[in-house]
N, C-alpha and C. Protein backbone atom coordinates (compact mmCIF):
# COMPACT_ATOMS: atom_id res chain seq x y z
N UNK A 1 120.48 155.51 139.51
CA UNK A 1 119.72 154.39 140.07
C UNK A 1 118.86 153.74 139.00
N UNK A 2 118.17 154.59 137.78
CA UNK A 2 117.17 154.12 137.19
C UNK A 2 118.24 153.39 136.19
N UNK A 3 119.36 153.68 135.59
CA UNK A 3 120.47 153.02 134.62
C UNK A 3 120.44 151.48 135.48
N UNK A 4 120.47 151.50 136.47
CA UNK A 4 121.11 150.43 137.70
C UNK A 4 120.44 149.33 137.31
N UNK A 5 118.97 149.80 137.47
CA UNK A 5 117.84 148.76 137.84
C UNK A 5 118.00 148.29 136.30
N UNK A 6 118.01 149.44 134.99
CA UNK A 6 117.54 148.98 133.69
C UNK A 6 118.66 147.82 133.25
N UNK A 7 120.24 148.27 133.75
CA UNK A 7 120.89 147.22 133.26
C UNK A 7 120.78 145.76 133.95
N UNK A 8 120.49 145.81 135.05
CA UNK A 8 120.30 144.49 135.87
C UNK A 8 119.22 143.39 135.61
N UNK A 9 117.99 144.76 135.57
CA UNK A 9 116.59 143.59 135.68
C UNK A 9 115.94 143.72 134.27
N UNK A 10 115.75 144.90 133.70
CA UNK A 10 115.38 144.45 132.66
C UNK A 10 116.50 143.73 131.26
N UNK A 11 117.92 143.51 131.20
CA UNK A 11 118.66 143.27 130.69
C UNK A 11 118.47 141.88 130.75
N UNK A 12 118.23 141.43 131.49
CA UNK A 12 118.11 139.62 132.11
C UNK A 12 117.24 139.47 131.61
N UNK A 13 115.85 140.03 131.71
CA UNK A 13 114.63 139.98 131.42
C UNK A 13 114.94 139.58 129.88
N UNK A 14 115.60 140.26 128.96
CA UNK A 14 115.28 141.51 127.32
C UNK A 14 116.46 139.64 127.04
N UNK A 15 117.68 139.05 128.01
CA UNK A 15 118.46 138.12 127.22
C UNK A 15 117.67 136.72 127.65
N UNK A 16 116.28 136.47 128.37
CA UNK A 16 115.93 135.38 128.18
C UNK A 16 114.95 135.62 127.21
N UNK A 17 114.49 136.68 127.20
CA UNK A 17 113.21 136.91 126.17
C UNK A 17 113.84 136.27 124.44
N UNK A 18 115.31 137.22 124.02
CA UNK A 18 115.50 136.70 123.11
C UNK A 18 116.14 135.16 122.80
N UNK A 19 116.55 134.43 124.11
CA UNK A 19 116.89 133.03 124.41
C UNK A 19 116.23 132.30 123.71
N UNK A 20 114.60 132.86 124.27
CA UNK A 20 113.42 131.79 123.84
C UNK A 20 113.04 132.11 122.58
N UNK A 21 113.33 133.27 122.01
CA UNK A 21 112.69 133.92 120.43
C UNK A 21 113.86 132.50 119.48
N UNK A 22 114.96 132.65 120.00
CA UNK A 22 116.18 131.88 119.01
C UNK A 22 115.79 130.35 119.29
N UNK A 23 115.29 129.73 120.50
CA UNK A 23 114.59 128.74 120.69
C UNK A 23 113.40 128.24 119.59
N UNK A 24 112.29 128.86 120.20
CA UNK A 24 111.33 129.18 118.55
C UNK A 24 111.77 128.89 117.68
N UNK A 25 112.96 129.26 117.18
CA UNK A 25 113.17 129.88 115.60
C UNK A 25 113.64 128.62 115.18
N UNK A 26 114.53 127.87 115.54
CA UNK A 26 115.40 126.77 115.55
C UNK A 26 114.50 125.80 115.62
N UNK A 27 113.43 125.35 116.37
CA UNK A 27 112.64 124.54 116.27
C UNK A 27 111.48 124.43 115.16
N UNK A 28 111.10 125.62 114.79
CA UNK A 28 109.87 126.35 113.64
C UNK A 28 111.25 126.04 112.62
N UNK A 29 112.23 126.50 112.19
CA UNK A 29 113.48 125.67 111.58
C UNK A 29 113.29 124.76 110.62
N UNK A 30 113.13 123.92 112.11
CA UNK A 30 113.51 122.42 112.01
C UNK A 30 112.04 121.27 111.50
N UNK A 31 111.26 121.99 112.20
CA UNK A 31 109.60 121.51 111.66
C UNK A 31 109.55 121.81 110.07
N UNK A 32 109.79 123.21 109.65
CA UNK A 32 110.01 123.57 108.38
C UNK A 32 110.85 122.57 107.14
N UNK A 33 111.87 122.34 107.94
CA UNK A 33 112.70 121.47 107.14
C UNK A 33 112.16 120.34 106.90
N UNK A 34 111.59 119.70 107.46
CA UNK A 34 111.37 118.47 107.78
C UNK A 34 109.70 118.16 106.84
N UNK A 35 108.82 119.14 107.17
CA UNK A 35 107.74 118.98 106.13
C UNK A 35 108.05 119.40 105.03
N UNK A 36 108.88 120.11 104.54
CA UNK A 36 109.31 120.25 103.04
C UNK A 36 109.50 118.80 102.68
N UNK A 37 110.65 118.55 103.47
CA UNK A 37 110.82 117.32 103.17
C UNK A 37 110.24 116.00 102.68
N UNK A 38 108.98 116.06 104.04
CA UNK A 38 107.70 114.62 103.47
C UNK A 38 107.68 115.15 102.22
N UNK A 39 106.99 116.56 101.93
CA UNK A 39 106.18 117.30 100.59
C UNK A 39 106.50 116.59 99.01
N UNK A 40 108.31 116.70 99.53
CA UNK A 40 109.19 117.13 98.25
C UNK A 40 109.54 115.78 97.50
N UNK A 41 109.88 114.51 98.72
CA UNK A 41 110.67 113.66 98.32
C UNK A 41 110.41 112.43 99.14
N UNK A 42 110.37 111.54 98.20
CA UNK A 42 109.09 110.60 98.95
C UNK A 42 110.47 109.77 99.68
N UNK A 43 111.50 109.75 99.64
CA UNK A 43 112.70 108.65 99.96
C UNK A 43 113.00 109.51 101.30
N UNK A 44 112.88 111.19 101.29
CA UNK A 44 113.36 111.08 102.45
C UNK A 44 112.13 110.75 103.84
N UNK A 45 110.55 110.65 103.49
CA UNK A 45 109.59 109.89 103.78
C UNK A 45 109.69 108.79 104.30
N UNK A 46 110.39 107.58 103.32
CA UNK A 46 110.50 106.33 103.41
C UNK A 46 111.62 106.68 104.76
N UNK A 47 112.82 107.13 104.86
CA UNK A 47 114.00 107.12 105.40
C UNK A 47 113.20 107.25 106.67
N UNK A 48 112.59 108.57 106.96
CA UNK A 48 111.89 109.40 108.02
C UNK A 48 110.94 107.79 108.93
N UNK A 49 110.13 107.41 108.20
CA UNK A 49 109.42 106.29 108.59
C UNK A 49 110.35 104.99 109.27
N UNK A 50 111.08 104.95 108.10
CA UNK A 50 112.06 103.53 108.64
C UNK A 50 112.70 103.98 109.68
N UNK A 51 113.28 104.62 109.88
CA UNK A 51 114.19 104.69 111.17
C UNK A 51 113.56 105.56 112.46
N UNK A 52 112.60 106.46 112.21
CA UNK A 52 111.72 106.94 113.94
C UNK A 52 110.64 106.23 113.66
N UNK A 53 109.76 105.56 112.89
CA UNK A 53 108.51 105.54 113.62
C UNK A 53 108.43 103.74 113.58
N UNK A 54 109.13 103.24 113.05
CA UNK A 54 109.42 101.80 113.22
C UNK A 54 110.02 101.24 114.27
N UNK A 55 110.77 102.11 115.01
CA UNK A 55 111.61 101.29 116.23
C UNK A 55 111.27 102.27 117.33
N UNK A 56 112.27 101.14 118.26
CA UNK A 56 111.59 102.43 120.06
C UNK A 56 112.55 103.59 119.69
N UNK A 57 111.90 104.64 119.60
CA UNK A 57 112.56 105.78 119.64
C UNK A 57 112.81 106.51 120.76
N UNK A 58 113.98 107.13 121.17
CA UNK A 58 114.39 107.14 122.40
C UNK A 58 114.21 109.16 122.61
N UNK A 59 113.03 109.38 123.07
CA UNK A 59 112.53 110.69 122.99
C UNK A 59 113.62 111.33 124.96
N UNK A 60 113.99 110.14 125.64
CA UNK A 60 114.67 111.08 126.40
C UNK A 60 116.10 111.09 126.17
N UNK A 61 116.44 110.66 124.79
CA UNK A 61 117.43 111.34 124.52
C UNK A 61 117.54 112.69 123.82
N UNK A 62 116.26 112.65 122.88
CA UNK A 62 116.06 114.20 122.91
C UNK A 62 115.87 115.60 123.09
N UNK A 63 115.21 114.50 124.74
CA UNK A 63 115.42 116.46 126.01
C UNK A 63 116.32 116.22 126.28
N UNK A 64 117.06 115.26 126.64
CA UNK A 64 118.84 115.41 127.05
C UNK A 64 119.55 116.43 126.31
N UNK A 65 119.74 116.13 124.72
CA UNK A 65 120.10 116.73 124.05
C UNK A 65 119.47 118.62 124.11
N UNK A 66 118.57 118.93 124.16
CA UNK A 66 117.34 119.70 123.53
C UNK A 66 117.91 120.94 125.20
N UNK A 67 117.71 120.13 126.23
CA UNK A 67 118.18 120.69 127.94
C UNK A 67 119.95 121.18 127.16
N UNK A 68 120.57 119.90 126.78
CA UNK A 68 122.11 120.31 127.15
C UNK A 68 122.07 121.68 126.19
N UNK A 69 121.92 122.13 125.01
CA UNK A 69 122.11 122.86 124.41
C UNK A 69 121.59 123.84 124.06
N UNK A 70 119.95 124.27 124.53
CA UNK A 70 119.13 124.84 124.21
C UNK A 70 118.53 125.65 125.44
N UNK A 71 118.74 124.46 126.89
CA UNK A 71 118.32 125.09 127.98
C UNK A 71 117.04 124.63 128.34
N UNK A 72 116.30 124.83 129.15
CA UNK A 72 115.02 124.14 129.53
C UNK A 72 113.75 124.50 128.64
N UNK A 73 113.07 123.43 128.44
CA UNK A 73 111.87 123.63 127.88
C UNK A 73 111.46 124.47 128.19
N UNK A 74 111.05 125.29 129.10
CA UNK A 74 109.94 126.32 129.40
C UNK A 74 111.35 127.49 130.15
N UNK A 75 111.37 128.35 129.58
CA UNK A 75 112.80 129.42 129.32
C UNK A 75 112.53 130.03 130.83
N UNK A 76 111.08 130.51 131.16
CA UNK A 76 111.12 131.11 131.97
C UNK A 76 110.61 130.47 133.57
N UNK A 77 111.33 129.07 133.53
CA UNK A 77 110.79 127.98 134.82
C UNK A 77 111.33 128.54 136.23
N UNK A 78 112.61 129.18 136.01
CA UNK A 78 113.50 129.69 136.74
C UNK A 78 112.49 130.70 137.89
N UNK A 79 111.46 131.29 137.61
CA UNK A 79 110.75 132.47 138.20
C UNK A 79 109.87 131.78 139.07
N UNK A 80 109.68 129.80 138.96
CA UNK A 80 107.72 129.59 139.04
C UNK A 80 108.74 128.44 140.07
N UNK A 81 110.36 128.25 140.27
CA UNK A 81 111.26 127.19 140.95
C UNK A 81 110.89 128.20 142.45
N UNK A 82 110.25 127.94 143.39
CA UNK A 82 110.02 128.52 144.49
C UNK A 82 110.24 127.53 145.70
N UNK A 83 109.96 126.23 145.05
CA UNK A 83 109.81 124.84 146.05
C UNK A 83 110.92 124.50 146.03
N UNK A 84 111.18 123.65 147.30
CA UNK A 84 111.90 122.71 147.16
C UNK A 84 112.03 121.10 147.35
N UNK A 85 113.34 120.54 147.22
CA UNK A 85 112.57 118.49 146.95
C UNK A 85 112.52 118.25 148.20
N UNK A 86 111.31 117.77 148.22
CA UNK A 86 111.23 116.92 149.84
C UNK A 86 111.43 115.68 149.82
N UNK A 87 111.76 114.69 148.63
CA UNK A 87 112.14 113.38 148.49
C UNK A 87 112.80 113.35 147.62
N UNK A 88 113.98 112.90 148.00
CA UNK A 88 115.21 112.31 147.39
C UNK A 88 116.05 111.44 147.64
N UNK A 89 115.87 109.95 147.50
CA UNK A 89 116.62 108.83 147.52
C UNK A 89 117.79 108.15 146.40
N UNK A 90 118.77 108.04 146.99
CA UNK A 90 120.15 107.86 145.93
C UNK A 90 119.69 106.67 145.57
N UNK A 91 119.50 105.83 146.45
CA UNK A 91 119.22 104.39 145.73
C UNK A 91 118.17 103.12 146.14
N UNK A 92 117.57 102.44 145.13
CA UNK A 92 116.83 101.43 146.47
C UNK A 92 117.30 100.79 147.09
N UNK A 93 116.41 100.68 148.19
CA UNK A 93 116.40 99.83 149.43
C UNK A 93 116.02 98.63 149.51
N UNK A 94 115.98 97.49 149.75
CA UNK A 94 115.50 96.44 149.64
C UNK A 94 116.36 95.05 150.26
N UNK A 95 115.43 94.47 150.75
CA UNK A 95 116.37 93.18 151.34
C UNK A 95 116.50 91.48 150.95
N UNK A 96 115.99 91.74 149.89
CA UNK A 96 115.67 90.16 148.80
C UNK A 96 115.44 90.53 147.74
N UNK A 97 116.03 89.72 146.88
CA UNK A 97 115.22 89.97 145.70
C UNK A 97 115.35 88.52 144.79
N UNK A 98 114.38 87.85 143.77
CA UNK A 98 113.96 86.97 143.18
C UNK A 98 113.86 87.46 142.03
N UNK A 99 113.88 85.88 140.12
CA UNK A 99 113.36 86.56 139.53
C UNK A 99 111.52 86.77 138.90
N UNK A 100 111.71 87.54 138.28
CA UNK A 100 109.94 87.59 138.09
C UNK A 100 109.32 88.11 136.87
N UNK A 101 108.93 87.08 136.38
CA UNK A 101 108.68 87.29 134.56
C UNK A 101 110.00 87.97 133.87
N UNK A 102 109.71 88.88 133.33
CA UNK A 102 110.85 89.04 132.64
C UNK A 102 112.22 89.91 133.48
N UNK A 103 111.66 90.42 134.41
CA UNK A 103 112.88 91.40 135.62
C UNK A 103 113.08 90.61 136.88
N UNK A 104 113.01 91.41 138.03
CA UNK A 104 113.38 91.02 139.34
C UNK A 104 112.04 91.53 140.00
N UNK A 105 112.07 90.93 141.50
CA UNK A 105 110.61 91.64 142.39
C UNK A 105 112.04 91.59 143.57
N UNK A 106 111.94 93.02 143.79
CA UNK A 106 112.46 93.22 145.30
C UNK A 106 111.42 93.07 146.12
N UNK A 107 111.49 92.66 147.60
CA UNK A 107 111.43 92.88 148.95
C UNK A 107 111.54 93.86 149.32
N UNK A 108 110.76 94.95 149.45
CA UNK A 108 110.31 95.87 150.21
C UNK A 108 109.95 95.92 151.24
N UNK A 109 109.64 97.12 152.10
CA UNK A 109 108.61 97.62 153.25
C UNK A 109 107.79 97.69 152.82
N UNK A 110 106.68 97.92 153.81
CA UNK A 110 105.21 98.54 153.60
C UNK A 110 105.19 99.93 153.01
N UNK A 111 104.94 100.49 152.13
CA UNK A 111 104.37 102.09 151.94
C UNK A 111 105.73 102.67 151.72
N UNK A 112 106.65 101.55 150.79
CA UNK A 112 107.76 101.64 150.15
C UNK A 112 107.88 102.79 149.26
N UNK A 113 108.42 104.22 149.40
CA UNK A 113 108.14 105.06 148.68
C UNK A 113 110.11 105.00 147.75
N UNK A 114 109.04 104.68 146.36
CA UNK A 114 110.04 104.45 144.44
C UNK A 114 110.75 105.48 144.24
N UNK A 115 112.12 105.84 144.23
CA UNK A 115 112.70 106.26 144.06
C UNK A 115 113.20 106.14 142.30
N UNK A 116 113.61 107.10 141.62
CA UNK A 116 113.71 107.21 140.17
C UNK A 116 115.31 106.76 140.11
N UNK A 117 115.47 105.52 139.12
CA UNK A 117 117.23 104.92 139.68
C UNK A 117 117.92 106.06 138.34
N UNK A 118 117.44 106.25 136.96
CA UNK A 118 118.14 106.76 136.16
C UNK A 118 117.15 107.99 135.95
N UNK A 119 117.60 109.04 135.42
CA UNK A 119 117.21 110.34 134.76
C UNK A 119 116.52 110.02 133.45
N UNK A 120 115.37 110.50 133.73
CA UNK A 120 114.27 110.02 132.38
C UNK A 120 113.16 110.84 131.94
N UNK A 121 112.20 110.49 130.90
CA UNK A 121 111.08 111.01 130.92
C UNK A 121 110.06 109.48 131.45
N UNK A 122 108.93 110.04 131.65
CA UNK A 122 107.77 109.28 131.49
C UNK A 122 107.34 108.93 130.45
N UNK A 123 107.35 107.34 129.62
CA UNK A 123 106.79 107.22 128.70
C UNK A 123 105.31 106.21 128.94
N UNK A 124 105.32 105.67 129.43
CA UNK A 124 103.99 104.95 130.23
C UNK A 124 103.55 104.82 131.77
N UNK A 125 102.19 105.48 131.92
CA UNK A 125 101.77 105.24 132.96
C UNK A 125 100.46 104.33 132.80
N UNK A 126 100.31 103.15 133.73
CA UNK A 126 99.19 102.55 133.22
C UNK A 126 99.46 101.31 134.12
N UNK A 127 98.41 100.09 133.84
CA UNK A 127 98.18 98.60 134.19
C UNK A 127 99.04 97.87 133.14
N UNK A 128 99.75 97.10 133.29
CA UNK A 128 100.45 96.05 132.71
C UNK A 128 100.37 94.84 133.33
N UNK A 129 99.91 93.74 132.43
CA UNK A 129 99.39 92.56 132.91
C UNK A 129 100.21 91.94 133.52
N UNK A 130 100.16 90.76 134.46
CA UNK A 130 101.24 90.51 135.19
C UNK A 130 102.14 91.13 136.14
N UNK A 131 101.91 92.73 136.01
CA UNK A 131 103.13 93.40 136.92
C UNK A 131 102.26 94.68 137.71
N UNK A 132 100.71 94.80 137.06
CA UNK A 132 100.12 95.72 137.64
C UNK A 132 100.15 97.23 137.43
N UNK A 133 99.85 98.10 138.30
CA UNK A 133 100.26 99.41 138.68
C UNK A 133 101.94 100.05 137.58
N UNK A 134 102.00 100.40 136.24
CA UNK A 134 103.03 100.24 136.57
C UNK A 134 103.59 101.81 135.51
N UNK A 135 104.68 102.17 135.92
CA UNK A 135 105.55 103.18 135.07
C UNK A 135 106.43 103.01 134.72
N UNK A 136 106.80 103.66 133.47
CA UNK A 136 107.92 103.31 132.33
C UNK A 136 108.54 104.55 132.04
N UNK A 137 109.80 104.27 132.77
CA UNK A 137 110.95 105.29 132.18
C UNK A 137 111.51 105.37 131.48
N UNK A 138 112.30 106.12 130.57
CA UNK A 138 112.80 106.08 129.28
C UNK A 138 114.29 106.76 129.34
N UNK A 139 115.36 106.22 129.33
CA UNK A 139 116.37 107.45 130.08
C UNK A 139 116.87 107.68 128.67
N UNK A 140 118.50 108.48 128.59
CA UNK A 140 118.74 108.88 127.53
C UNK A 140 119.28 107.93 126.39
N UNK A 141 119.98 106.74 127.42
CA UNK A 141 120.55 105.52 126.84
C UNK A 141 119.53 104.40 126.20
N UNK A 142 118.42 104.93 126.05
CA UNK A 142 116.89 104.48 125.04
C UNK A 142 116.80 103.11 125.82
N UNK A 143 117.19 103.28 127.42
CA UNK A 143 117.29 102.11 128.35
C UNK A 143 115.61 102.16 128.95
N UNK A 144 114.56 101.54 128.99
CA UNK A 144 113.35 101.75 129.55
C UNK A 144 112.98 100.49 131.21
N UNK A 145 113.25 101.72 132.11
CA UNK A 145 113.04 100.88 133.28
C UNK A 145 111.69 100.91 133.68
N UNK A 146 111.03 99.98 134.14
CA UNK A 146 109.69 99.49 134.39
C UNK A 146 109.66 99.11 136.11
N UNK A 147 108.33 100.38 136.42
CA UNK A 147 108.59 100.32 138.10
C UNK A 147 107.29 99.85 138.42
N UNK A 148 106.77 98.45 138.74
CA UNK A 148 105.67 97.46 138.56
C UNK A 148 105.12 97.32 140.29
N UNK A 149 103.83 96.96 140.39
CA UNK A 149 103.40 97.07 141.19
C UNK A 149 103.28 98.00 142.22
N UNK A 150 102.63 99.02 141.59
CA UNK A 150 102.93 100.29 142.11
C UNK A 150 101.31 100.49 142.93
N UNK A 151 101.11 100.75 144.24
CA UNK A 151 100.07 101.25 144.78
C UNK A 151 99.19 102.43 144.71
N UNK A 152 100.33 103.22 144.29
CA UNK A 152 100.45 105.01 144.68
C UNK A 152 100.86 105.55 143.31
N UNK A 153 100.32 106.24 142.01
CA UNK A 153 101.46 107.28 141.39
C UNK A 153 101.83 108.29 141.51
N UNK A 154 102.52 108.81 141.34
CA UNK A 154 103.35 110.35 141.66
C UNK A 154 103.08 110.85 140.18
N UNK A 155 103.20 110.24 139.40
CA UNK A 155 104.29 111.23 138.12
C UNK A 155 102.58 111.19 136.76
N UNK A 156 103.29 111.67 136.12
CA UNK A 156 102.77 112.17 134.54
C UNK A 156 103.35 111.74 133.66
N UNK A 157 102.53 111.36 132.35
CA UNK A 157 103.62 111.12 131.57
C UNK A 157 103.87 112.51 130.38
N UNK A 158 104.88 111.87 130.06
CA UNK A 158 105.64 112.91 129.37
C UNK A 158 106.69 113.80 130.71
N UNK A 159 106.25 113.37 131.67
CA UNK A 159 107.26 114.07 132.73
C UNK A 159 108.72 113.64 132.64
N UNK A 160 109.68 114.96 132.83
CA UNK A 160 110.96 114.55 133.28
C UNK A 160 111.42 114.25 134.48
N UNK A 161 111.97 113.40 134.72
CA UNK A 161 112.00 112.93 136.14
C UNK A 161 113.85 112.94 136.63
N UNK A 162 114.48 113.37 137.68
CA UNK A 162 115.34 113.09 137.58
C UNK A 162 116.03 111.88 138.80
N UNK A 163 117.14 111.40 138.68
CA UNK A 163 117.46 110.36 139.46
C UNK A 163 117.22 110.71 141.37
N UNK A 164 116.31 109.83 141.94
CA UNK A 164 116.43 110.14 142.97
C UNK A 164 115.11 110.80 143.10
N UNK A 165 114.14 110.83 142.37
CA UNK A 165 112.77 111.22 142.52
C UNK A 165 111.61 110.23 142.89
N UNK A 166 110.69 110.60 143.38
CA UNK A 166 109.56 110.21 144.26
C UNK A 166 108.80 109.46 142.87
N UNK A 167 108.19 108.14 142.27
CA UNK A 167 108.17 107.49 140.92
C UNK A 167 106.62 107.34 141.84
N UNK A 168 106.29 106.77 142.99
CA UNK A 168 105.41 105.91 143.86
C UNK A 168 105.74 105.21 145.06
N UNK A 169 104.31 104.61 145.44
CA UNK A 169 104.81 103.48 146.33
C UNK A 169 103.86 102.00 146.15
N UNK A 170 104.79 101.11 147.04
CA UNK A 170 104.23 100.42 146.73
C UNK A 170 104.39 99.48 148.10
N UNK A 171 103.75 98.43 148.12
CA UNK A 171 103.83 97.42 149.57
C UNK A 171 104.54 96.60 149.13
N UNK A 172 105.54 95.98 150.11
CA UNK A 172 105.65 94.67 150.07
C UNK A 172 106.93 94.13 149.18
N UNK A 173 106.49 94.45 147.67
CA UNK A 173 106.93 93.68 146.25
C UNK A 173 107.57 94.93 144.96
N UNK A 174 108.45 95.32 144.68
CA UNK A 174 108.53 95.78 143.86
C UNK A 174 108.95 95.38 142.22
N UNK A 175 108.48 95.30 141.45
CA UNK A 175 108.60 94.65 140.14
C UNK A 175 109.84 95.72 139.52
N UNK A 176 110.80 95.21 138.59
CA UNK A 176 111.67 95.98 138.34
C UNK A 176 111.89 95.26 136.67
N UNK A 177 112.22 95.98 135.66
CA UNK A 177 112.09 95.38 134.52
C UNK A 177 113.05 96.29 133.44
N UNK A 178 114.17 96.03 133.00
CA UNK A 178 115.16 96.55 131.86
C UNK A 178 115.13 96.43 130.78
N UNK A 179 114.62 96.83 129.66
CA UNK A 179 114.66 96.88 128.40
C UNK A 179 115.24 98.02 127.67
N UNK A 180 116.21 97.46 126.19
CA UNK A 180 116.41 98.43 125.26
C UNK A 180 116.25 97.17 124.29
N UNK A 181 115.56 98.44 123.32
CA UNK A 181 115.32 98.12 121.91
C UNK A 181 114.08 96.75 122.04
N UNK A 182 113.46 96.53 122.88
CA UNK A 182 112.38 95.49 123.00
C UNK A 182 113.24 94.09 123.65
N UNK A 183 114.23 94.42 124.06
CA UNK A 183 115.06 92.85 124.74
C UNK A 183 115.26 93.31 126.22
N UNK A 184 115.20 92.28 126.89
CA UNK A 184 115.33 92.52 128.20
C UNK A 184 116.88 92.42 129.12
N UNK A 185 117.45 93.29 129.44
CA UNK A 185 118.15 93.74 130.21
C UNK A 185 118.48 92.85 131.47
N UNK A 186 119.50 92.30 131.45
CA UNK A 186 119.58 91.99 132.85
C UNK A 186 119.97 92.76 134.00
N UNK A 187 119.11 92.55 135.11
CA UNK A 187 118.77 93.54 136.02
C UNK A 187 120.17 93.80 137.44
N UNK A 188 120.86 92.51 137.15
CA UNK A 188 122.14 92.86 137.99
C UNK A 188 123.21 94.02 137.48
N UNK A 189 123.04 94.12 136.35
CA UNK A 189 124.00 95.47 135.71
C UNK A 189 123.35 97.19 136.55
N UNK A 190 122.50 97.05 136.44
CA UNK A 190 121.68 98.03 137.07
C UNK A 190 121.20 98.55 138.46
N UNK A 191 121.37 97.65 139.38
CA UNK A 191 120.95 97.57 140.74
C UNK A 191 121.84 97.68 141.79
């Protein structure tokens, strides 16, 4: 019985423990590499600068990547998953829509609760002039959807959010806005 329990529970236990040690290591790695790098050689500096910190850098393609191959940020989430989703909408709802500054404003209900259209992180939560209340998703396709006039927030930033999640609500008006790379998206491809 005591062999039973040791191969079952602590074995699981002993292969996420070292999951996350090889996790660590690969990332401490990769930080390593990378400050040698500024240290050593000023071009790969220049390179480093010109291409991430000059343009929109698309950080939810990096948990995409980081999830597909590595497994979840936090190794041991699996133990603290007790809940389950109480909101989940495939798609919005809405019965008009117009355009409005640079996106669309759907026609909503009252106490319209935002559904998340693509799989993303949170890269802005905040006031944006003209559109209000508003959050900025970032999906993996460095596509950033903008969910405007928001009454209510739900989320965090830096949060991962996945399609079909609770974003807010809002009355009435929903502001909707597509951008990659700083150009705006037209919003019929998407909707």
């Amino acid at each position: 019985m005591l062999a039973f329990f040791f191969i079952f529970f602590i074995g699981d236990r002993m292969r996420r423990f070292y999951s996350f040690i090889n996790r660590l290591l690969i990332t401490g790695l990769f930080t390593i590499i990378c400050l040698i790098g500024f240290r050593k050689s000023s071009s790969f500096k220049g390179y480093f600068f010109d291409n991430f910190l000059s343009y929109n850098f698309s950080f939810a393609s990096i948990n995409d990547l980081y999830r597909r191959y590595l497994g979840d940020v936090f190794p041991f989430s699996s133990f603290f998953e007790r809940t389950s989703t109480v909101f989940n909408e495939s798609s919005l709802e809405y019965y008009d829509f117009h355009d409005y500054l640079d996106g669309v404003s759907l026609s909503v209900g009252d106490d319209y609760m935002v559904p998340v259209i693509f799989d993303g992180l949170v890269v802005f939560v905040g006031d944006k002039e003209g559109y209000g209340k508003t959050v900025i998703i970032q999906d993996s396709n460095g596509i950033d959807v903008w969910y405007s006039n928001l009454s209510n927030v739900s989320v965090k930033l830096y949060e991962y959010l996945s399609s079909g999640s609770f974003v807010g609500s809002c009355n009435n008006d929903l502001y909707l806005v597509f951008k990659k790379d700083g150009r705006v998206l037209d919003f019929k491809e998407f909707i």
